[in-house]
PDB file of N, CA and C in Angstrom:
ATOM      1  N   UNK A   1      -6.541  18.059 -26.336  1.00  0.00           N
ATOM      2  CA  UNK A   1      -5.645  17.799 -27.429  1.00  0.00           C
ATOM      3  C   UNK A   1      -6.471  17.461 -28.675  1.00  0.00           C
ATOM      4  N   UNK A   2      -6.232  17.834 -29.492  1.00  0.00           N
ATOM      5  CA  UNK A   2      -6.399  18.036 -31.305  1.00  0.00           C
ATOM      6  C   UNK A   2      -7.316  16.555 -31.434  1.00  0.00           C
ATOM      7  N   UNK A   3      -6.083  15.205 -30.972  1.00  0.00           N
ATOM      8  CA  UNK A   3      -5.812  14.041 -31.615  1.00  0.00           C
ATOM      9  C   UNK A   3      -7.428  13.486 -30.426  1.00  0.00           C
ATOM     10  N   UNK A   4      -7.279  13.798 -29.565  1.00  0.00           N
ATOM     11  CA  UNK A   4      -8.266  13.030 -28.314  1.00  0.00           C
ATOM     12  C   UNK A   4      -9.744  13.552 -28.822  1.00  0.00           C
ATOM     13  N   UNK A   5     -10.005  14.769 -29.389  1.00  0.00           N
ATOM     14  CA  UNK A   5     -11.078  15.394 -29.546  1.00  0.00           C
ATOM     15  C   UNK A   5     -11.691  14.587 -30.713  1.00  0.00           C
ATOM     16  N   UNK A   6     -11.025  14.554 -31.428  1.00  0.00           N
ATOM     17  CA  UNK A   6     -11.361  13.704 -32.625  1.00  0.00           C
ATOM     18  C   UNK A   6     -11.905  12.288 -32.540  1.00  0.00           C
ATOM     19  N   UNK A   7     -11.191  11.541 -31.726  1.00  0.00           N
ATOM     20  CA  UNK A   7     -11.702  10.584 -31.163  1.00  0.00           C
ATOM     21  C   UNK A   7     -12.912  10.609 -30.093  1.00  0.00           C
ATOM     22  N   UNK A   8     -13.077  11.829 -29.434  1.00  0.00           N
ATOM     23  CA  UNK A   8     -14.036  11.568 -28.796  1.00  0.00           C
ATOM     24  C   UNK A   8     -13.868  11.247 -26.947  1.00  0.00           C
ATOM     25  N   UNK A   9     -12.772  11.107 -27.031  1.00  0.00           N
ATOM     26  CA  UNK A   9     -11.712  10.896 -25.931  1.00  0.00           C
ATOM     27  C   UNK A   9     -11.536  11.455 -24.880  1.00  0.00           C
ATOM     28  N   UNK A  10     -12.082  11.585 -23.492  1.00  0.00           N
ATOM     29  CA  UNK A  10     -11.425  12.305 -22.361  1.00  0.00           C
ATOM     30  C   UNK A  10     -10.343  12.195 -21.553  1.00  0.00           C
ATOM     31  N   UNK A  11      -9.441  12.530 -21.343  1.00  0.00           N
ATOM     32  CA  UNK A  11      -8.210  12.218 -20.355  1.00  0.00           C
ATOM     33  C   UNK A  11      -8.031  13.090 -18.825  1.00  0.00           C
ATOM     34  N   UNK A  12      -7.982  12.386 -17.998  1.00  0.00           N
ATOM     35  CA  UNK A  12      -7.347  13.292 -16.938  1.00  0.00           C
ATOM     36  C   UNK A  12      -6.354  12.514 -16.428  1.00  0.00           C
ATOM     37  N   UNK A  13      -5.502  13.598 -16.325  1.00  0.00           N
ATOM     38  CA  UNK A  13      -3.787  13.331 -15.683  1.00  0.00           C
ATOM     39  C   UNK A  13      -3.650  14.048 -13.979  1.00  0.00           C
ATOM     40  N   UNK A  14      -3.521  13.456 -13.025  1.00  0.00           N
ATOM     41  CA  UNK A  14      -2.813  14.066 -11.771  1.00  0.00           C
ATOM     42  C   UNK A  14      -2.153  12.690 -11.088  1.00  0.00           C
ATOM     43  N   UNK A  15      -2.071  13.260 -10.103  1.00  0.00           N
ATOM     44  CA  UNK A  15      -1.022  12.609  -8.883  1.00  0.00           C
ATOM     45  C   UNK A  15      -1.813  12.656  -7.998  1.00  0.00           C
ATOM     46  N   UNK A  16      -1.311  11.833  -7.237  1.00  0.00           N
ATOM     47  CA  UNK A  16      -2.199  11.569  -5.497  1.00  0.00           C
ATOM     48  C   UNK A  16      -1.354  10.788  -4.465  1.00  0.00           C
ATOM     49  N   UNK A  17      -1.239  11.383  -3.629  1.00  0.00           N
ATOM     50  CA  UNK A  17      -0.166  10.588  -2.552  1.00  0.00           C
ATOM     51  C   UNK A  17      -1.322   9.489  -1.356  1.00  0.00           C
ATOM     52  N   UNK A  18      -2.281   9.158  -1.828  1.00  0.00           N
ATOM     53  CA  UNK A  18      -2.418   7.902  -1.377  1.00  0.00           C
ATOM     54  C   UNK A  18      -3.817   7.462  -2.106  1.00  0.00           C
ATOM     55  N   UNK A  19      -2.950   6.602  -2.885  1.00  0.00           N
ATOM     56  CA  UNK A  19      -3.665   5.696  -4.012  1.00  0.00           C
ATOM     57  C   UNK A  19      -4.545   4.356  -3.275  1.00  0.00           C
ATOM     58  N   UNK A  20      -3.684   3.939  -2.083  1.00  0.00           N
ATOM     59  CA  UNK A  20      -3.983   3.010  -1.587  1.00  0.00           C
ATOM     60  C   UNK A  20      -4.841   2.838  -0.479  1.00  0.00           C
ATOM     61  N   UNK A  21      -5.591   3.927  -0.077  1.00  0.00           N
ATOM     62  CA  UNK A  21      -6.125   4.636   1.295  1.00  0.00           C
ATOM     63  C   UNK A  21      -7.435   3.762   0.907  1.00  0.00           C
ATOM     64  N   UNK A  22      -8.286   3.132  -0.271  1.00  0.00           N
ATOM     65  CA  UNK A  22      -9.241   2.319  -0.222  1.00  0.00           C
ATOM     66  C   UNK A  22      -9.098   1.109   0.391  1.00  0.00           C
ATOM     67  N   UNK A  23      -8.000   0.274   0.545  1.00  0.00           N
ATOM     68  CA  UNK A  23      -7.687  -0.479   1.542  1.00  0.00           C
ATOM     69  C   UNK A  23      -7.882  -0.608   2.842  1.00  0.00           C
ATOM     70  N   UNK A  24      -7.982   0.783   3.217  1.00  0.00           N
ATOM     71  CA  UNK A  24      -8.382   1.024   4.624  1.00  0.00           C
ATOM     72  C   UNK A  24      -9.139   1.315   4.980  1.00  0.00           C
ATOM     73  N   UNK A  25      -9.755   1.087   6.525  1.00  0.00           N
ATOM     74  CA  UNK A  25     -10.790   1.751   6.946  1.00  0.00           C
ATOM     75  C   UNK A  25     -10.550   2.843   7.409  1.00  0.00           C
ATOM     76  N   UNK A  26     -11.955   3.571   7.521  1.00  0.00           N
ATOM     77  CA  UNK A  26     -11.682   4.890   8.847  1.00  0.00           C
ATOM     78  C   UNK A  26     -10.905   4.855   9.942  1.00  0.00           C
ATOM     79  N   UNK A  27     -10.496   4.110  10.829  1.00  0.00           N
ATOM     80  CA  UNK A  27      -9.928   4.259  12.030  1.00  0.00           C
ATOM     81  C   UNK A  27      -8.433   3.789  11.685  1.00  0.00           C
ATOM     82  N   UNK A  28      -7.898   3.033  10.519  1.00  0.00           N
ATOM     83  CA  UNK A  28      -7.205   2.716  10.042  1.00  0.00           C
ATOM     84  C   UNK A  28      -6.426   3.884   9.695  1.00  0.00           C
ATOM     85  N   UNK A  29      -7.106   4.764   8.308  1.00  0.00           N
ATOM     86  CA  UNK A  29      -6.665   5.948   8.534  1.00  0.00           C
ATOM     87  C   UNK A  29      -5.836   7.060   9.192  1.00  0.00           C
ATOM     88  N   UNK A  30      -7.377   6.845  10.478  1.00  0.00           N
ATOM     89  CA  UNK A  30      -6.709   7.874  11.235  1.00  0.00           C
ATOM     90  C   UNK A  30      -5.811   7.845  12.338  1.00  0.00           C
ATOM     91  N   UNK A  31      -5.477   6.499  13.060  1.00  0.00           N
ATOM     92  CA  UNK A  31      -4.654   5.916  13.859  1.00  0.00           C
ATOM     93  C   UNK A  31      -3.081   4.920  13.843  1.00  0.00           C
ATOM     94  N   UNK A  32      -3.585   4.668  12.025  1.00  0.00           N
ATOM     95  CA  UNK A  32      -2.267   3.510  11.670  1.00  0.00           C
ATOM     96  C   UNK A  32      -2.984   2.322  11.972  1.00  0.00           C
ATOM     97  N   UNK A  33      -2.223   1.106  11.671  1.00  0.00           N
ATOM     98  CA  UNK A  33      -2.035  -0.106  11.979  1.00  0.00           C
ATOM     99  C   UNK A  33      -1.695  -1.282  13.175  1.00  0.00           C
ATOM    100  N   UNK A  34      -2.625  -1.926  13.587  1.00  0.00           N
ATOM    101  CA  UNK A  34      -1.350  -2.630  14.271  1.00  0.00           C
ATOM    102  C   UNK A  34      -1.156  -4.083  13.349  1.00  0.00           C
ATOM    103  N   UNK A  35       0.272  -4.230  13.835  1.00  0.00           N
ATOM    104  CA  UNK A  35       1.272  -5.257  13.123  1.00  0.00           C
ATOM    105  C   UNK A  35       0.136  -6.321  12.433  1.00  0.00           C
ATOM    106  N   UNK A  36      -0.900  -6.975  13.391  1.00  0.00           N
ATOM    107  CA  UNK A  36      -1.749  -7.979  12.778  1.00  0.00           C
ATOM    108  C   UNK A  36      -2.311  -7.943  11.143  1.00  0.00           C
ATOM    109  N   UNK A  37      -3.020  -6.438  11.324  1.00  0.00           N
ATOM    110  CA  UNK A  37      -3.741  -5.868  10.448  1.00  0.00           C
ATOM    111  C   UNK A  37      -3.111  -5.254   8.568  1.00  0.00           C
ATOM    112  N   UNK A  38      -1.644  -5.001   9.558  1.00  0.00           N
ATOM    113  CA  UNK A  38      -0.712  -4.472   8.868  1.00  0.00           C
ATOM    114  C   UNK A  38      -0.404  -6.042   7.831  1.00  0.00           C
ATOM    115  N   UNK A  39      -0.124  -7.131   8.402  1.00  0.00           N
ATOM    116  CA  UNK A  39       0.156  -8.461   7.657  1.00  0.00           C
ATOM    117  C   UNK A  39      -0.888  -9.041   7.168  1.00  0.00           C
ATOM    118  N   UNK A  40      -2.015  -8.804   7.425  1.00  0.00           N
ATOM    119  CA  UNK A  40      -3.311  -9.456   6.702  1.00  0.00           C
ATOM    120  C   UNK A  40      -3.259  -8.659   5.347  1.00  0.00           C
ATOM    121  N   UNK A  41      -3.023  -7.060   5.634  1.00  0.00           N
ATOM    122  CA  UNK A  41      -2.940  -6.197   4.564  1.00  0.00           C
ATOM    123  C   UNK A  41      -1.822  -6.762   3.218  1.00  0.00           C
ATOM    124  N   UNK A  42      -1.171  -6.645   3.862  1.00  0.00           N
ATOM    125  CA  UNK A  42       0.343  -7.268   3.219  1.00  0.00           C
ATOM    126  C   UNK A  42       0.306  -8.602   2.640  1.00  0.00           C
ATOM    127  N   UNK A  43      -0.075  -9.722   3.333  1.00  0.00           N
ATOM    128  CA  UNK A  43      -0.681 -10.454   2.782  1.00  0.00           C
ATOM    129  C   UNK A  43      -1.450 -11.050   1.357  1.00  0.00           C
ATOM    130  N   UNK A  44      -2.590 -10.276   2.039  1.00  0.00           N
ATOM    131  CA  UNK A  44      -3.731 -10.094   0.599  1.00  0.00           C
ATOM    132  C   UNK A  44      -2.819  -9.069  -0.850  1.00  0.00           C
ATOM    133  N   UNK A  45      -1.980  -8.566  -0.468  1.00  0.00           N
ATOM    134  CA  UNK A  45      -1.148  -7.609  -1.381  1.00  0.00           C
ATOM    135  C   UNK A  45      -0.846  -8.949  -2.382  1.00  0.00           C
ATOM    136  N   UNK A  46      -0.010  -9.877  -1.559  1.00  0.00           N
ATOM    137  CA  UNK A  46       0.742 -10.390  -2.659  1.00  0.00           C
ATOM    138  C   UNK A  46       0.375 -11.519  -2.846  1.00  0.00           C
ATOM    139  N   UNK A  47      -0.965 -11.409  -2.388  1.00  0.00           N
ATOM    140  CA  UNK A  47      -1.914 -12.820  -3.382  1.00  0.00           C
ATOM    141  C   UNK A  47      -2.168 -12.452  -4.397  1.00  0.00           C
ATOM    142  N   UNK A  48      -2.705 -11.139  -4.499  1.00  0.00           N
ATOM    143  CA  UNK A  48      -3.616 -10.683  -5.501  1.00  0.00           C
ATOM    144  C   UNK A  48      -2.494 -10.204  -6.783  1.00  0.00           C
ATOM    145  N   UNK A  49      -1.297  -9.858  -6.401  1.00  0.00           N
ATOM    146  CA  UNK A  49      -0.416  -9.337  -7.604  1.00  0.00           C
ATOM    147  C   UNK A  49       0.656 -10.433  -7.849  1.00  0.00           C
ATOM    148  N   UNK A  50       1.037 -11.327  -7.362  1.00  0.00           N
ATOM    149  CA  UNK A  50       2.115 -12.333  -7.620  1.00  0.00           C
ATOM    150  C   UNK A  50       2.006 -13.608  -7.690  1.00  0.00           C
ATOM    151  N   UNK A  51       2.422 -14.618  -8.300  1.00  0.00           N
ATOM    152  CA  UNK A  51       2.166 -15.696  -8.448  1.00  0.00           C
ATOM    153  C   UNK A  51       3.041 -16.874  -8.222  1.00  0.00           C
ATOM    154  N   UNK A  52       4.391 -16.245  -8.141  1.00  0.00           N
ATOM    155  CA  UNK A  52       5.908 -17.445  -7.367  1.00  0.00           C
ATOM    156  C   UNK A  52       6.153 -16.698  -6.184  1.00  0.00           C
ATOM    157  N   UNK A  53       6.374 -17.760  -5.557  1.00  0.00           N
ATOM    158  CA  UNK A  53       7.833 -17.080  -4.634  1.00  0.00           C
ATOM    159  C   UNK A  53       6.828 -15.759  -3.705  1.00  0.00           C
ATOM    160  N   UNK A  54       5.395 -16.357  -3.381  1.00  0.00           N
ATOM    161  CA  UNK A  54       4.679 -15.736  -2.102  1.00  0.00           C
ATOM    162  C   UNK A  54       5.190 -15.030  -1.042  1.00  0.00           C
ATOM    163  N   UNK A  55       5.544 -16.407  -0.429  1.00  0.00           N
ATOM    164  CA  UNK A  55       6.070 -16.009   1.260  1.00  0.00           C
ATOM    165  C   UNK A  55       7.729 -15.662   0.961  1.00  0.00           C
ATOM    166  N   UNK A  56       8.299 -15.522   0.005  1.00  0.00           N
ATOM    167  CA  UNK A  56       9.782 -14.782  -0.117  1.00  0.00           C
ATOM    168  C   UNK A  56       9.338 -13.186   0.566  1.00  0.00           C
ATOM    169  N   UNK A  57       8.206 -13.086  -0.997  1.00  0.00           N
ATOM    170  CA  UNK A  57       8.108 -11.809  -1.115  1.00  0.00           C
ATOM    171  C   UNK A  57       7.174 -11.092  -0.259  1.00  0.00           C
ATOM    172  N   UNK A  58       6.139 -11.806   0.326  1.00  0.00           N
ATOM    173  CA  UNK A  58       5.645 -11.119   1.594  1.00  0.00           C
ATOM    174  C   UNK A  58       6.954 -10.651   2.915  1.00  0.00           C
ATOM    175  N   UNK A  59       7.848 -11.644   3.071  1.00  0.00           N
ATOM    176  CA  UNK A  59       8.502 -11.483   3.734  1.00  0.00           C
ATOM    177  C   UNK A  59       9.866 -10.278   3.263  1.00  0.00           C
ATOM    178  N   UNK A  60      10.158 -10.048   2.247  1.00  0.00           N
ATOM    179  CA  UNK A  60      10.592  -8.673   1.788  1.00  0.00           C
ATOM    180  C   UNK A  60      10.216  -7.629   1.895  1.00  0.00           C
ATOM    181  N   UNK A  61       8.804  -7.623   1.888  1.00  0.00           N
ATOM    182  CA  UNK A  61       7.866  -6.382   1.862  1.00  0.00           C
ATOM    183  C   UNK A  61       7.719  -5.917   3.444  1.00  0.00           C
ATOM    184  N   UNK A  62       7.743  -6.883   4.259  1.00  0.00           N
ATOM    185  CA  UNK A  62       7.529  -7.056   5.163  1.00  0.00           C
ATOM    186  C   UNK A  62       8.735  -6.222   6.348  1.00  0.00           C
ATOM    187  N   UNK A  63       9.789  -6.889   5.509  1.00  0.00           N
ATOM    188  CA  UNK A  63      11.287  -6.794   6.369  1.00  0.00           C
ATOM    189  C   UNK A  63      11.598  -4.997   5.726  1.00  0.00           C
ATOM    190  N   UNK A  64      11.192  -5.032   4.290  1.00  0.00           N
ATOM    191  CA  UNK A  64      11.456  -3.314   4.339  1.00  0.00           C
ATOM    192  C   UNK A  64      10.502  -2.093   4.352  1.00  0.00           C
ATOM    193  N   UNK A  65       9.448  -2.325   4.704  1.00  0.00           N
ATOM    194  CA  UNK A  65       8.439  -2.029   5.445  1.00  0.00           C
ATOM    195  C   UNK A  65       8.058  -1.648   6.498  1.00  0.00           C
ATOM    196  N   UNK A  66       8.889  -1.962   7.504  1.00  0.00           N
ATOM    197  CA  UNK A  66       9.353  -2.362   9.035  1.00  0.00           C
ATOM    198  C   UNK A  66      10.511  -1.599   9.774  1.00  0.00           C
ATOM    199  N   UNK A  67       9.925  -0.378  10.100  1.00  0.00           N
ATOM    200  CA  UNK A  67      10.810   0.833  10.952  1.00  0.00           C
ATOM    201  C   UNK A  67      11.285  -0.010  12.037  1.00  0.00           C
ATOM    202  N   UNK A  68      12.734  -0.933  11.693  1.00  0.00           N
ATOM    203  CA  UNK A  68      12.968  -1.292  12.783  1.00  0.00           C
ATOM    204  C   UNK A  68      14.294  -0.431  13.998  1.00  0.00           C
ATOM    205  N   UNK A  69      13.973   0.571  13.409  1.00  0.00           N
ATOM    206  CA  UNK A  69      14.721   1.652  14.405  1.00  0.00           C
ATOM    207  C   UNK A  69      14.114   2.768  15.370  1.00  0.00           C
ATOM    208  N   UNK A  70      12.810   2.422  15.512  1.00  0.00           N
ATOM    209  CA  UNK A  70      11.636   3.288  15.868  1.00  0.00           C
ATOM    210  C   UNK A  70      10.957   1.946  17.108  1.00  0.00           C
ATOM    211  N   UNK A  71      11.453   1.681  17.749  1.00  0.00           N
ATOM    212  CA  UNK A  71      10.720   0.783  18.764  1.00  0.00           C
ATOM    213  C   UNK A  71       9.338   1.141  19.526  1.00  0.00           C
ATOM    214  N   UNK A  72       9.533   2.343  19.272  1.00  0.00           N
ATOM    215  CA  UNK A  72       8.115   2.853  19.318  1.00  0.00           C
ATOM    216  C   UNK A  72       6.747   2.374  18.664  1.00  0.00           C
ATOM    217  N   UNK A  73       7.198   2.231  17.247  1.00  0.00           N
ATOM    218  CA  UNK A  73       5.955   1.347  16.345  1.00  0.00           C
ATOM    219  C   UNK A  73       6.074   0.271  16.052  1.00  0.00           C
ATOM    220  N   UNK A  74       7.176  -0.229  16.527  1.00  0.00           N
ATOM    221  CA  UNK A  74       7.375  -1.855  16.397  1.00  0.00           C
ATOM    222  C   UNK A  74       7.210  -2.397  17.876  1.00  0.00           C
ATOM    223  N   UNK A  75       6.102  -3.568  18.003  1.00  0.00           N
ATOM    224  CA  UNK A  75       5.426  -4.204  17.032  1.00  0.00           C
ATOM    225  C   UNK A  75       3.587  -3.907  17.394  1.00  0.00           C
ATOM    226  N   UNK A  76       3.758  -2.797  17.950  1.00  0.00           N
ATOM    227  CA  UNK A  76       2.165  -2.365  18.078  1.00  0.00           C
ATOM    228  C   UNK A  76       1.571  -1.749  17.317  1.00  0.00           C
ATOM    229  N   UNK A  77       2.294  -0.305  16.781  1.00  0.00           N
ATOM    230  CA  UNK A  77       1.377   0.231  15.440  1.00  0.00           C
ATOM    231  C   UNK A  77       2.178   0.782  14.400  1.00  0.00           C
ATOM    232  N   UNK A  78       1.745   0.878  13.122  1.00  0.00           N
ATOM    233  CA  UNK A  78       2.088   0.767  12.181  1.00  0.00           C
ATOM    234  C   UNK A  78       2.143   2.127  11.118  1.00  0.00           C
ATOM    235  N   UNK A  79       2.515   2.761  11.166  1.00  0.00           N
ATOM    236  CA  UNK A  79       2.265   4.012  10.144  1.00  0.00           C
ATOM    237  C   UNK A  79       1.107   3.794   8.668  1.00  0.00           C
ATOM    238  N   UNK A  80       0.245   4.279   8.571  1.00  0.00           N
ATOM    239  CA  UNK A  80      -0.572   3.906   7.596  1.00  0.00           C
ATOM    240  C   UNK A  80      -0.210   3.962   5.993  1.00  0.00           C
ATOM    241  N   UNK A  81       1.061   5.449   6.206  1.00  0.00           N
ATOM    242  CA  UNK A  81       2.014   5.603   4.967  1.00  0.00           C
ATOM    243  C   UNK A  81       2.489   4.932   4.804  1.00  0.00           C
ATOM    244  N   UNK A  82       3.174   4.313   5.980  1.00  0.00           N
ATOM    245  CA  UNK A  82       4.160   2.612   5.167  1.00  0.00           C
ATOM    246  C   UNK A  82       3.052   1.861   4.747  1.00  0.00           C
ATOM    247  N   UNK A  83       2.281   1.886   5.359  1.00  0.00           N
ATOM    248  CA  UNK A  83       1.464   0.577   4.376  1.00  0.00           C
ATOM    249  C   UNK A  83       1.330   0.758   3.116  1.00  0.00           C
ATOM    250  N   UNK A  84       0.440   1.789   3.060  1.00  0.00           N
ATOM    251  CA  UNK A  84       0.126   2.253   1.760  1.00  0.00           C
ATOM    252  C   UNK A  84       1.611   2.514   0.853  1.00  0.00           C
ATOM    253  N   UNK A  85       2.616   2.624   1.069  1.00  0.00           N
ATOM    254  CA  UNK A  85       3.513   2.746   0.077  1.00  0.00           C
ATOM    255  C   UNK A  85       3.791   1.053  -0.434  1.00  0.00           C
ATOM    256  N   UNK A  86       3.650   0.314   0.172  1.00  0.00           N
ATOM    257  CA  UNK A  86       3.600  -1.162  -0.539  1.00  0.00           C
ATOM    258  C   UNK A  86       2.464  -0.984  -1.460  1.00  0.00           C
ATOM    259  N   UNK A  87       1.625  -0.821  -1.022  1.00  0.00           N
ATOM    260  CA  UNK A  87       0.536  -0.905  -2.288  1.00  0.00           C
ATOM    261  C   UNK A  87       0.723  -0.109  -3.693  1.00  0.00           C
ATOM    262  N   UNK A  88       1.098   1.040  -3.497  1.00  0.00           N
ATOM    263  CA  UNK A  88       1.315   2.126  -4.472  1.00  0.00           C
ATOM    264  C   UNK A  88       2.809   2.082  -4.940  1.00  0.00           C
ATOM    265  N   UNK A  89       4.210   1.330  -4.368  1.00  0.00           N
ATOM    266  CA  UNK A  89       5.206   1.295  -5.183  1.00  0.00           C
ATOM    267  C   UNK A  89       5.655   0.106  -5.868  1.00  0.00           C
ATOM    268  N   UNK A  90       4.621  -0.691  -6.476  1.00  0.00           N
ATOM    269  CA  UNK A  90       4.895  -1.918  -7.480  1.00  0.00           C
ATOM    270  C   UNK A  90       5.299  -1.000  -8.723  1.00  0.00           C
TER     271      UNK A  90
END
């Protein structure tokens, strides 16, 4: 653009469907979560971005976060996409 050149300015614009995948490790990745790991994650989320009303909101994140119609991944492992969508939909 005209206005950026002038300034001197570089921009890049895209999308990425997991912003939050630095959070994780390798095996994390490639296996999911279990519940422990999943709340330490969650956790540290809403230390680092919030400042009232902690344990409300861990516990929101938490409760809609939480395929509780899938007894299958509750309460051993965790989809790594749900995690990562807490991180990436503030």
């Amino acid at each position: 653009m005209p206005v950026l050149e002038k300034r001197g300015l570089s921009v890049m614009f895209g999308v990425t469907e997991a912003d939050g995948f630095p959070q994780l490790n390798r095996e994390q990745i490639q296996e999911g979560l279990d519940v422990s790991a999943r709340n330490r994650l969650f956790r540290t989320y809403v230390r680092n971005v919030y400042h009232h009303h902690l344990q409300e909101i861990y516990l929101a994140i938490t409760k809609e976060y939480t395929d509780w119609g899938n007894p299958a991944q509750h309460p051993y492992v965790v989809s790594r996409i749900e995690a990562v969508e807490v991180l990436i939909d503030r």
